[in-house]
PDB file of N, CA and C in Angstrom:
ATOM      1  N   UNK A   1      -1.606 -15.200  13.391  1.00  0.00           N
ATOM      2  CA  UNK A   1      -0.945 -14.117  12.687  1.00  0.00           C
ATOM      3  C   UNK A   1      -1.872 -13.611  11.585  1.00  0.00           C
ATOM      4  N   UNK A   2      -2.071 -12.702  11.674  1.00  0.00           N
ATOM      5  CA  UNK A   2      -3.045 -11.735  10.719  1.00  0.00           C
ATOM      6  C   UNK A   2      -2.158 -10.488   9.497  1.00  0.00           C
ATOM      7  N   UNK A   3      -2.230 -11.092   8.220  1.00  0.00           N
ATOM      8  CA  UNK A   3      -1.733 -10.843   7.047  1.00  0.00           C
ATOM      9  C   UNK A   3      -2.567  -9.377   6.540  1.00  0.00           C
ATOM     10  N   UNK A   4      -2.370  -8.466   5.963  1.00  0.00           N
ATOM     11  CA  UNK A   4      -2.896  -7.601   5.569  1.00  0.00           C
ATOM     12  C   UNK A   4      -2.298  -7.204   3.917  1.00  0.00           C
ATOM     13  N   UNK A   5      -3.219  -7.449   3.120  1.00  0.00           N
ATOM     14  CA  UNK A   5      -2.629  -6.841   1.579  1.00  0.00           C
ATOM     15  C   UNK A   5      -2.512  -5.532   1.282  1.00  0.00           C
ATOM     16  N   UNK A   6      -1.725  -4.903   0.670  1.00  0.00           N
ATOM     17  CA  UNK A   6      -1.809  -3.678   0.273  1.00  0.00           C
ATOM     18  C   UNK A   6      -1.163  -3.371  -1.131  1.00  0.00           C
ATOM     19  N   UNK A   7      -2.316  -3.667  -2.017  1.00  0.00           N
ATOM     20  CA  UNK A   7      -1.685  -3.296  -3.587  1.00  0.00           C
ATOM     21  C   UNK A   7      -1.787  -1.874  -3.778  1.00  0.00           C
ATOM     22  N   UNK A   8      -0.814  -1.513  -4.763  1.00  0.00           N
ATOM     23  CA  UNK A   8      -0.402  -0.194  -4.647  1.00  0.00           C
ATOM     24  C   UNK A   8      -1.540   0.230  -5.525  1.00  0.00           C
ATOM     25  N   UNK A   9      -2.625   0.045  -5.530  1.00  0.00           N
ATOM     26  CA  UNK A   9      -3.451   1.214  -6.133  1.00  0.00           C
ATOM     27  C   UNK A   9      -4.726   1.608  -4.808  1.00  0.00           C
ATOM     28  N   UNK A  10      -4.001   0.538  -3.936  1.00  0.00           N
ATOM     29  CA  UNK A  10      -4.837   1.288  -2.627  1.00  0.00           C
ATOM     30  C   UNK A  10      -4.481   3.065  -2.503  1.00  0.00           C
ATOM     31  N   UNK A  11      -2.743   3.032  -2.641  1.00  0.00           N
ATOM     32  CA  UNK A  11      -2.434   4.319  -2.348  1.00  0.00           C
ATOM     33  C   UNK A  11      -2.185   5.411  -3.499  1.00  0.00           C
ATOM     34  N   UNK A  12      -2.411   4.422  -4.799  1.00  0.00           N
ATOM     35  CA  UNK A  12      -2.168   5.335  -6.023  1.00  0.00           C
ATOM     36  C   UNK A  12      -3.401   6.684  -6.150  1.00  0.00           C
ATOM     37  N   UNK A  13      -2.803   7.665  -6.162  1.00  0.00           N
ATOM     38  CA  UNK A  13      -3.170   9.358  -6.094  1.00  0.00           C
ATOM     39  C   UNK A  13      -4.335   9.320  -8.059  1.00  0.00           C
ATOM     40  N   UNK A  14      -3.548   8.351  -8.630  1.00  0.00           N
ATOM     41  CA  UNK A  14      -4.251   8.296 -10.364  1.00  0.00           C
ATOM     42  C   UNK A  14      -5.197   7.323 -10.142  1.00  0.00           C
ATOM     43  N   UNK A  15      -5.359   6.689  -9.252  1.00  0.00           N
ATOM     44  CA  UNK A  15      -7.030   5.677  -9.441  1.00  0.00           C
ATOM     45  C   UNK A  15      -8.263   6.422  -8.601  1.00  0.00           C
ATOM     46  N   UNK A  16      -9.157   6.431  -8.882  1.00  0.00           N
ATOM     47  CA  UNK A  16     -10.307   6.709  -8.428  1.00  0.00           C
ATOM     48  C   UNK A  16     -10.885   5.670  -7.616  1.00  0.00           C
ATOM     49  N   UNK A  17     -11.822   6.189  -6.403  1.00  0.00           N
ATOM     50  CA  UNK A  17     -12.211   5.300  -5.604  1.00  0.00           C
ATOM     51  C   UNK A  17     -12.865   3.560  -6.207  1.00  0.00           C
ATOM     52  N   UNK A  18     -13.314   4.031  -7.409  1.00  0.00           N
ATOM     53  CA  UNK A  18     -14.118   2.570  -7.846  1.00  0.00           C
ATOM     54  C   UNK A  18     -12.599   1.626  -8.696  1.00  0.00           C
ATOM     55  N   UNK A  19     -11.440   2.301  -9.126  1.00  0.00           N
ATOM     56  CA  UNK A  19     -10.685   1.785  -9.401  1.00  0.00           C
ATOM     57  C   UNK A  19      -9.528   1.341  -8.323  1.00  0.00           C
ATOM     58  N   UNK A  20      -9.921   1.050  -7.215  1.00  0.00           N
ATOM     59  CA  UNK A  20      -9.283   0.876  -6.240  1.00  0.00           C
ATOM     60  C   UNK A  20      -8.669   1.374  -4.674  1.00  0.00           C
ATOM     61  N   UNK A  21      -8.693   2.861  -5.307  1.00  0.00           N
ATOM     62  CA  UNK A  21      -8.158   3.651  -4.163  1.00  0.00           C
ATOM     63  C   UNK A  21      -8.025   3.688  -2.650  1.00  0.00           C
ATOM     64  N   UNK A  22      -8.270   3.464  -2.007  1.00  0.00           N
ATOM     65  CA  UNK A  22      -8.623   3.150  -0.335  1.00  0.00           C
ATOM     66  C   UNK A  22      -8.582   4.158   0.931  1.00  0.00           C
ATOM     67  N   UNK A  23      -7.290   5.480   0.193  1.00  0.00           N
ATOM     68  CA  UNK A  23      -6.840   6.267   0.900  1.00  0.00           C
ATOM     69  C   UNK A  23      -7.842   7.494  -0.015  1.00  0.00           C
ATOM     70  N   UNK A  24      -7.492   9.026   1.247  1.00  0.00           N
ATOM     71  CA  UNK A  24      -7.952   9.938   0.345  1.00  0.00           C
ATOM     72  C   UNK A  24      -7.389  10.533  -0.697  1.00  0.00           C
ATOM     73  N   UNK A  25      -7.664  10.898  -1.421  1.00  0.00           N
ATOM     74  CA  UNK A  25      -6.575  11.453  -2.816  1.00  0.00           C
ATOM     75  C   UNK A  25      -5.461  12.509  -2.070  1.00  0.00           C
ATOM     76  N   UNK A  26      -6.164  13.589  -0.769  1.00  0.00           N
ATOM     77  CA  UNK A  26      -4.628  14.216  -0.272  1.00  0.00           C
ATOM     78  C   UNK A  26      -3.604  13.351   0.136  1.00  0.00           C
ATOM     79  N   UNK A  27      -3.493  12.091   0.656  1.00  0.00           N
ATOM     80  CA  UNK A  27      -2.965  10.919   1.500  1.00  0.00           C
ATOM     81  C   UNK A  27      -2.351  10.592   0.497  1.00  0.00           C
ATOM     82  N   UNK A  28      -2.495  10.233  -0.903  1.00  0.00           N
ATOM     83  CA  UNK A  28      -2.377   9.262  -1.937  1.00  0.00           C
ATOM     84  C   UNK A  28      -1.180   9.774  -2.834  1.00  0.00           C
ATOM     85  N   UNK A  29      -0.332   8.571  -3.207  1.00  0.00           N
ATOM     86  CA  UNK A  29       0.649   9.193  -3.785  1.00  0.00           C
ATOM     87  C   UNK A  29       1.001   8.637  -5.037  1.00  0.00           C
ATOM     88  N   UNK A  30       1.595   9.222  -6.080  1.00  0.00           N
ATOM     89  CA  UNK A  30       1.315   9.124  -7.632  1.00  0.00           C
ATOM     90  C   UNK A  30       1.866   7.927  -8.006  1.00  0.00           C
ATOM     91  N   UNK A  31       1.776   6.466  -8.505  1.00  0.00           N
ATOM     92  CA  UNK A  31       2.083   5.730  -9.155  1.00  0.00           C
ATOM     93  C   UNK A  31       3.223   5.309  -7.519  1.00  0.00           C
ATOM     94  N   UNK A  32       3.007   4.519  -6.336  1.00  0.00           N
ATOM     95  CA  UNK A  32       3.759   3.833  -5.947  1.00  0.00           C
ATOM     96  C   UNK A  32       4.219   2.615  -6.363  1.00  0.00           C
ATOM     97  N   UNK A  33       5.320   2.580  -5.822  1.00  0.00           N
ATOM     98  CA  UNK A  33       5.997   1.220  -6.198  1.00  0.00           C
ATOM     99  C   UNK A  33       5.444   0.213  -4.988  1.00  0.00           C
ATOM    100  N   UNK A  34       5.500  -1.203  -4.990  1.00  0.00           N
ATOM    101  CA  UNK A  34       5.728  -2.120  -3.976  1.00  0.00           C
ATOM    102  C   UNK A  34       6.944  -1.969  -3.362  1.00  0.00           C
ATOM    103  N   UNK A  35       7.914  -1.534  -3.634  1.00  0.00           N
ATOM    104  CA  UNK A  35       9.199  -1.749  -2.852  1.00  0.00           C
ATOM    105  C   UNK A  35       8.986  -0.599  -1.954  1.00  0.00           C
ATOM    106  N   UNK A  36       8.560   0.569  -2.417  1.00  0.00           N
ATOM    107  CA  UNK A  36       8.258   1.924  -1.520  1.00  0.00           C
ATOM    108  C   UNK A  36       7.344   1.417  -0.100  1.00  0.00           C
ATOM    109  N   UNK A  37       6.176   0.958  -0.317  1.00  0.00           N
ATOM    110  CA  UNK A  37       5.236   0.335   0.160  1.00  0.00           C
ATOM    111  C   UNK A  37       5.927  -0.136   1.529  1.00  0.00           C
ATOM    112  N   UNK A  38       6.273  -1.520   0.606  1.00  0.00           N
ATOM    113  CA  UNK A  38       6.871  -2.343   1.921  1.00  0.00           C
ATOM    114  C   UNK A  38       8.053  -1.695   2.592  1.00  0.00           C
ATOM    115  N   UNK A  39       9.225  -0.866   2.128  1.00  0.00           N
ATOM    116  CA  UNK A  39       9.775   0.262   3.038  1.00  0.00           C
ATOM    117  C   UNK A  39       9.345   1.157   3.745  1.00  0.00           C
ATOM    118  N   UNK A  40       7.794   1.678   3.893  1.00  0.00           N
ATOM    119  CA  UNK A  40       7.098   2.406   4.017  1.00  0.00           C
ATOM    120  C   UNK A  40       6.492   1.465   5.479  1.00  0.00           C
ATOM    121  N   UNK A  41       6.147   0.156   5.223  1.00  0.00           N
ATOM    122  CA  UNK A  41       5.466  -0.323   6.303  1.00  0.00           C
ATOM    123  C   UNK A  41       6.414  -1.137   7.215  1.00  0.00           C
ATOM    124  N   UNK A  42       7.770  -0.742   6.331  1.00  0.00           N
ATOM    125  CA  UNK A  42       8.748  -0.893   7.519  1.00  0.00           C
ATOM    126  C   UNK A  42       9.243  -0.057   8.503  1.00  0.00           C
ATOM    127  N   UNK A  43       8.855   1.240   8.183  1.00  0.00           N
ATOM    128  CA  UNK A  43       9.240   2.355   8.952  1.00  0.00           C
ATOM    129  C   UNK A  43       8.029   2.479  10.335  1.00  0.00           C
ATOM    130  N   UNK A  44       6.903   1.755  10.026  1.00  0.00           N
ATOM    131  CA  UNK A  44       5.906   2.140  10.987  1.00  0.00           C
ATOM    132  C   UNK A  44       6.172   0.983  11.504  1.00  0.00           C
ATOM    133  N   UNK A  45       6.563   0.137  11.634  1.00  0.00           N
ATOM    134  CA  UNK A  45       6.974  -1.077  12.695  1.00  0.00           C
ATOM    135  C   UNK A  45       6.429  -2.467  12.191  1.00  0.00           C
ATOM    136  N   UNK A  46       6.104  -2.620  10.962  1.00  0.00           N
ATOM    137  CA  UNK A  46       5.743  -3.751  10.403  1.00  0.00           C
ATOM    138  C   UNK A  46       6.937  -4.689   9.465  1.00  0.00           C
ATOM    139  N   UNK A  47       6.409  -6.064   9.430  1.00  0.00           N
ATOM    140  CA  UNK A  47       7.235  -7.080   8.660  1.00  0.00           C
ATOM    141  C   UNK A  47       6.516  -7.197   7.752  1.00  0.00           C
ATOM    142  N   UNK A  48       7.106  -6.969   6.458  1.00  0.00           N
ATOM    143  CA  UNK A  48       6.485  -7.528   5.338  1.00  0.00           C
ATOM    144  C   UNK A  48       7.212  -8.765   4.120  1.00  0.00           C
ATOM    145  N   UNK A  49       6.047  -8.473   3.304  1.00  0.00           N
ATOM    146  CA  UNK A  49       6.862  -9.563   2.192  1.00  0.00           C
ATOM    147  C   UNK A  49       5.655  -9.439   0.772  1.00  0.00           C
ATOM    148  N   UNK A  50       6.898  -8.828  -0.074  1.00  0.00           N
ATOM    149  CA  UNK A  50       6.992  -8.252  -1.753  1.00  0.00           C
ATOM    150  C   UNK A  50       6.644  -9.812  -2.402  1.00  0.00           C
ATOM    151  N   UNK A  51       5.204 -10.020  -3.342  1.00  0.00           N
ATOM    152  CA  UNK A  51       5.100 -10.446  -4.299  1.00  0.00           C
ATOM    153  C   UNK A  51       4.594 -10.098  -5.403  1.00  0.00           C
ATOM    154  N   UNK A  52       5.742  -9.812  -5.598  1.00  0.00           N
ATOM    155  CA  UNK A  52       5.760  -8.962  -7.198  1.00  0.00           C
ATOM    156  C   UNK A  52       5.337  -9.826  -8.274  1.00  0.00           C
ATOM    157  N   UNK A  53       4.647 -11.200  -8.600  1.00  0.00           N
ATOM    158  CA  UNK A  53       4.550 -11.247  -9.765  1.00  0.00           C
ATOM    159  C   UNK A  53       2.092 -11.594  -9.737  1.00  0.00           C
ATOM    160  N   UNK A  54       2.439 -10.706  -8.112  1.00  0.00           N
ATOM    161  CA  UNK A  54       0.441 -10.958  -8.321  1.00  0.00           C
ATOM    162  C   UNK A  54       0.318  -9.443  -8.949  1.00  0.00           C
ATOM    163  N   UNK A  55      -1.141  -9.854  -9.601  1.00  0.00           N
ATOM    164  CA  UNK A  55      -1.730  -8.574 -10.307  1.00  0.00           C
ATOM    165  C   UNK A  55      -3.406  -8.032  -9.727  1.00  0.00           C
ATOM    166  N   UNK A  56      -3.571  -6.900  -9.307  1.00  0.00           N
ATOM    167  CA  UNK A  56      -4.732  -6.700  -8.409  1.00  0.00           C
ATOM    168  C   UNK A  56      -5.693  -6.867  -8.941  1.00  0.00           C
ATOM    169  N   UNK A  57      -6.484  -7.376  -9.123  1.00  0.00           N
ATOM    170  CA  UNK A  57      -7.882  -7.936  -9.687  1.00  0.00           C
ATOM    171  C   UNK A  57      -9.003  -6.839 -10.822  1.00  0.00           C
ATOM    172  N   UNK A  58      -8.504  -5.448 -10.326  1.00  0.00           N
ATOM    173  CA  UNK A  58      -8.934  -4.470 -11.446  1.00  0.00           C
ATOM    174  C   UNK A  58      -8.222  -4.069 -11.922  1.00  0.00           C
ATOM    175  N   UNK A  59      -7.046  -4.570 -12.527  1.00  0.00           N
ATOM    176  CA  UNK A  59      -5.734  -3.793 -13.255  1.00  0.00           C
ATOM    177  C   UNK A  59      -5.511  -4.677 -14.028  1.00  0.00           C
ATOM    178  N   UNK A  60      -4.549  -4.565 -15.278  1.00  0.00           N
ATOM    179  CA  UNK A  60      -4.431  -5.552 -15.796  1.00  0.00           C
ATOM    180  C   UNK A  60      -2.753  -5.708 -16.307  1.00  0.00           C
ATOM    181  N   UNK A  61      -2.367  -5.028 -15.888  1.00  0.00           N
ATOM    182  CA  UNK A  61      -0.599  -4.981 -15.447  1.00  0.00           C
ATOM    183  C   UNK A  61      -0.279  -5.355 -14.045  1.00  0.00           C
ATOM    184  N   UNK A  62       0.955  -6.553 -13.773  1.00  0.00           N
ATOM    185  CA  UNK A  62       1.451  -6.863 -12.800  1.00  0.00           C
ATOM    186  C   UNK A  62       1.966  -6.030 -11.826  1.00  0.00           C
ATOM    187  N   UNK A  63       1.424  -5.387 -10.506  1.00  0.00           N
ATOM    188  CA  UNK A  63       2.559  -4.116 -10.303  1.00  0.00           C
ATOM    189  C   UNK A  63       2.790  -4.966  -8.536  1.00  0.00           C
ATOM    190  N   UNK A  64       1.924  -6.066  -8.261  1.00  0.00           N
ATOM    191  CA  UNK A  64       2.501  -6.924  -7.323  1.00  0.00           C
ATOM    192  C   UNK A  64       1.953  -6.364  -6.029  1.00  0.00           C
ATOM    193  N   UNK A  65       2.237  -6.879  -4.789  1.00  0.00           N
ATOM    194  CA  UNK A  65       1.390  -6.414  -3.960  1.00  0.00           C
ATOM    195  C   UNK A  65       2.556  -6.722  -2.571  1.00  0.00           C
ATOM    196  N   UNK A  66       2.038  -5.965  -1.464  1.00  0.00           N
ATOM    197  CA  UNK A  66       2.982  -6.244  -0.510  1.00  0.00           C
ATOM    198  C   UNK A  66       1.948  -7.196   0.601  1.00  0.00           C
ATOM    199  N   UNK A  67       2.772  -7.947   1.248  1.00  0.00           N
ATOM    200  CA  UNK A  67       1.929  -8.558   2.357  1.00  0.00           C
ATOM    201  C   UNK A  67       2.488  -8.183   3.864  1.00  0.00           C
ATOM    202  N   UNK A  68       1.380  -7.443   4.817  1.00  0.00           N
ATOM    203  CA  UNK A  68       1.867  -6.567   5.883  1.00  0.00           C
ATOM    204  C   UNK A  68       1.396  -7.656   7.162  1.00  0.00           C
ATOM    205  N   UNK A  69       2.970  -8.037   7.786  1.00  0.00           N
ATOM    206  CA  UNK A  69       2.242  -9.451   9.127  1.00  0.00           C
ATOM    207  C   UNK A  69       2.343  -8.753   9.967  1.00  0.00           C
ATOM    208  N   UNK A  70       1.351  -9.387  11.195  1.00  0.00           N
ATOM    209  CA  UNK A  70       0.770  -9.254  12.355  1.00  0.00           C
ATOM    210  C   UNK A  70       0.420  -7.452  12.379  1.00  0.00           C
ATOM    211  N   UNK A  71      -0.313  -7.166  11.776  1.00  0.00           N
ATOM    212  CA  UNK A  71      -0.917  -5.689  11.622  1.00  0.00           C
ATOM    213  C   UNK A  71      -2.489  -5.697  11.800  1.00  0.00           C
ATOM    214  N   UNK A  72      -2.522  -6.525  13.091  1.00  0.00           N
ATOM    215  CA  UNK A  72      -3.829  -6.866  13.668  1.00  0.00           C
ATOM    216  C   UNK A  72      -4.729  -5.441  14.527  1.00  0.00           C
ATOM    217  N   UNK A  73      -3.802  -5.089  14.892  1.00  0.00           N
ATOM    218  CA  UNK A  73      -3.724  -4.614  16.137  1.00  0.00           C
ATOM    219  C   UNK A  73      -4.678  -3.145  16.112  1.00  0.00           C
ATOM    220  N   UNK A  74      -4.101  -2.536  14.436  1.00  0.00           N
ATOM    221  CA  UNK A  74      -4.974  -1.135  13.812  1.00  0.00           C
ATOM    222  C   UNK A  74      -5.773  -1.618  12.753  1.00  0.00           C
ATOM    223  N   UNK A  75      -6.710  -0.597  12.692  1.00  0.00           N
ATOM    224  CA  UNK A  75      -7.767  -0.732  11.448  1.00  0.00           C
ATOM    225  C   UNK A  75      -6.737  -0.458  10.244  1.00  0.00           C
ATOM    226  N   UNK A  76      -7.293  -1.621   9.316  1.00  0.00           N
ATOM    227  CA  UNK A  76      -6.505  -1.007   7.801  1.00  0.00           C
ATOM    228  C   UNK A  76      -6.701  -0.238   7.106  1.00  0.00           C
ATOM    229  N   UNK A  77      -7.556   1.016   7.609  1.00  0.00           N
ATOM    230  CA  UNK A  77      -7.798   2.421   7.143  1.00  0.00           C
ATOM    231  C   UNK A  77      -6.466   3.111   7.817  1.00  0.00           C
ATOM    232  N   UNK A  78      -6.635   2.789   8.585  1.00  0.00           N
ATOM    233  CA  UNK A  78      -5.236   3.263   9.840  1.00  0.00           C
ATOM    234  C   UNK A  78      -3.926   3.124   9.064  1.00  0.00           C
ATOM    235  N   UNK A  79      -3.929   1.628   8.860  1.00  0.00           N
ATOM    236  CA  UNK A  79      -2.447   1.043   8.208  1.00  0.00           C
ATOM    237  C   UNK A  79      -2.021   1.571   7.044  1.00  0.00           C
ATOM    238  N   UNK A  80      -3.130   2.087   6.041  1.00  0.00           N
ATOM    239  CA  UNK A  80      -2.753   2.103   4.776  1.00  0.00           C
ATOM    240  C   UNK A  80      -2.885   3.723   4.926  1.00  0.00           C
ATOM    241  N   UNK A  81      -3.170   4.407   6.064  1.00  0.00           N
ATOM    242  CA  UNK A  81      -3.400   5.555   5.301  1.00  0.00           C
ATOM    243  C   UNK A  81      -1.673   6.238   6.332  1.00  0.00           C
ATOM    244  N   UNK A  82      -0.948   5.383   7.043  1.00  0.00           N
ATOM    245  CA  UNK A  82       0.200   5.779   7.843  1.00  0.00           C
ATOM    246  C   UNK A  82       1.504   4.960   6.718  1.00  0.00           C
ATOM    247  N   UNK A  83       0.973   4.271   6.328  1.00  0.00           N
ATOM    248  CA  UNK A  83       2.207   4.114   4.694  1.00  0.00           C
ATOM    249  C   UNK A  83       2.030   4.738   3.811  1.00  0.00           C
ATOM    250  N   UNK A  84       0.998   5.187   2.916  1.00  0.00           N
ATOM    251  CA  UNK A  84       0.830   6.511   2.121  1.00  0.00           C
ATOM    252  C   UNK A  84       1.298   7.566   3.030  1.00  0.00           C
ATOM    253  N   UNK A  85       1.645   8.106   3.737  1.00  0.00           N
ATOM    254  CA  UNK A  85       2.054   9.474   4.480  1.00  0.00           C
ATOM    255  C   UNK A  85       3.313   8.887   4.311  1.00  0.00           C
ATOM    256  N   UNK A  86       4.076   7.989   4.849  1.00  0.00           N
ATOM    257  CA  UNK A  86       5.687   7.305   4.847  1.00  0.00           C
ATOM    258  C   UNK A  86       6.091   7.379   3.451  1.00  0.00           C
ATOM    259  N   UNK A  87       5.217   6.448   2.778  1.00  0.00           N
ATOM    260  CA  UNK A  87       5.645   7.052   1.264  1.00  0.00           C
ATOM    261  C   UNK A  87       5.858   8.450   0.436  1.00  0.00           C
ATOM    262  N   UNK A  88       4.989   9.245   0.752  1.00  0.00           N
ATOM    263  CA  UNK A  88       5.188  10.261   0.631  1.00  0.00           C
ATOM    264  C   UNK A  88       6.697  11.463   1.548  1.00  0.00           C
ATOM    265  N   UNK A  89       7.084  10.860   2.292  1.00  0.00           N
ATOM    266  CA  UNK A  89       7.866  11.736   2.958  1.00  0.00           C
ATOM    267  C   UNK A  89       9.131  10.796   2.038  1.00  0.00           C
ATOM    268  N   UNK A  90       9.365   9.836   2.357  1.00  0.00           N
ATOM    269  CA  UNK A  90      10.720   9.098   1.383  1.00  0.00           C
ATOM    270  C   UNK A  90      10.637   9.389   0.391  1.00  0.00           C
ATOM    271  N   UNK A  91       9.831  10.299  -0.192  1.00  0.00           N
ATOM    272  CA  UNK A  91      10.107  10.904  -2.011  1.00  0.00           C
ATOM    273  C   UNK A  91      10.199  12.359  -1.512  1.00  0.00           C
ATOM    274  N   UNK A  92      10.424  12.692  -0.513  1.00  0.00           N
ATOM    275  CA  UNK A  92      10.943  14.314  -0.542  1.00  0.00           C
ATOM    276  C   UNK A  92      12.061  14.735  -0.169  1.00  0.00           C
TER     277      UNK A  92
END
C-alpha cells in the first residue's frame, strides 16, 4: 500500500514555488484547509486520513497534512493537481 502526503501548501494559491507549492498557481487555491483536501481526495476515489497536529517542514504553524492510500496508480502531479481542481469547485 502506497501512502501519498499532501500538505496544504502543496495547493495553497499564497505560497510560492520555493515555499512549497506543487501545483500551478491557476490550479491552486487560497489558504486550503486539510479537511477540504481530504474531501477533495474523496471525491476522486481515494481513502484518506487527517493528521492535523503535523506541521510541514517550511511553515511554522500547524495546518496538518492529509495522508492519501493506495494512490499508486497516478503520478502525484496528477493527484494533487485533480484535488486542487475538487477543491476549488466545493467552494463555488
Amino acid at each position: 500500500m502506497v501512502e501519498n502526503v499532501i500538505w496544504p501548501a502543496y495547493l495553497d494559491a499564497g505560497c510560492s514555488r520555493t515555499e512549497g507549492r506543487r501545483v500551478p498557481r491557476r490550479v491552486a487555491v487560497p489558504e486550503p484547509t486539510v479537511d477540504e483536501i481530504a474531501r477533495a481526495a474523496g471525491q476522486v476515489g481515494y481513502d484518506t486520513v487527517i493528521e492535523r497536529e503535523k506541521t510541514y517542514p517550511r511553515e511554522h504553524a500547524a495546518r496538518g497534512r492529509v495522508l492519501v492510500k493506495d494512490a499508486d496508480d497516478d503520478g502525484k502531479s496528477d493527484l494533487l493537481q485533480a484535488v486542487a481542481a475538487y477543491v476549488a469547485a466545493l467552494r463555488e
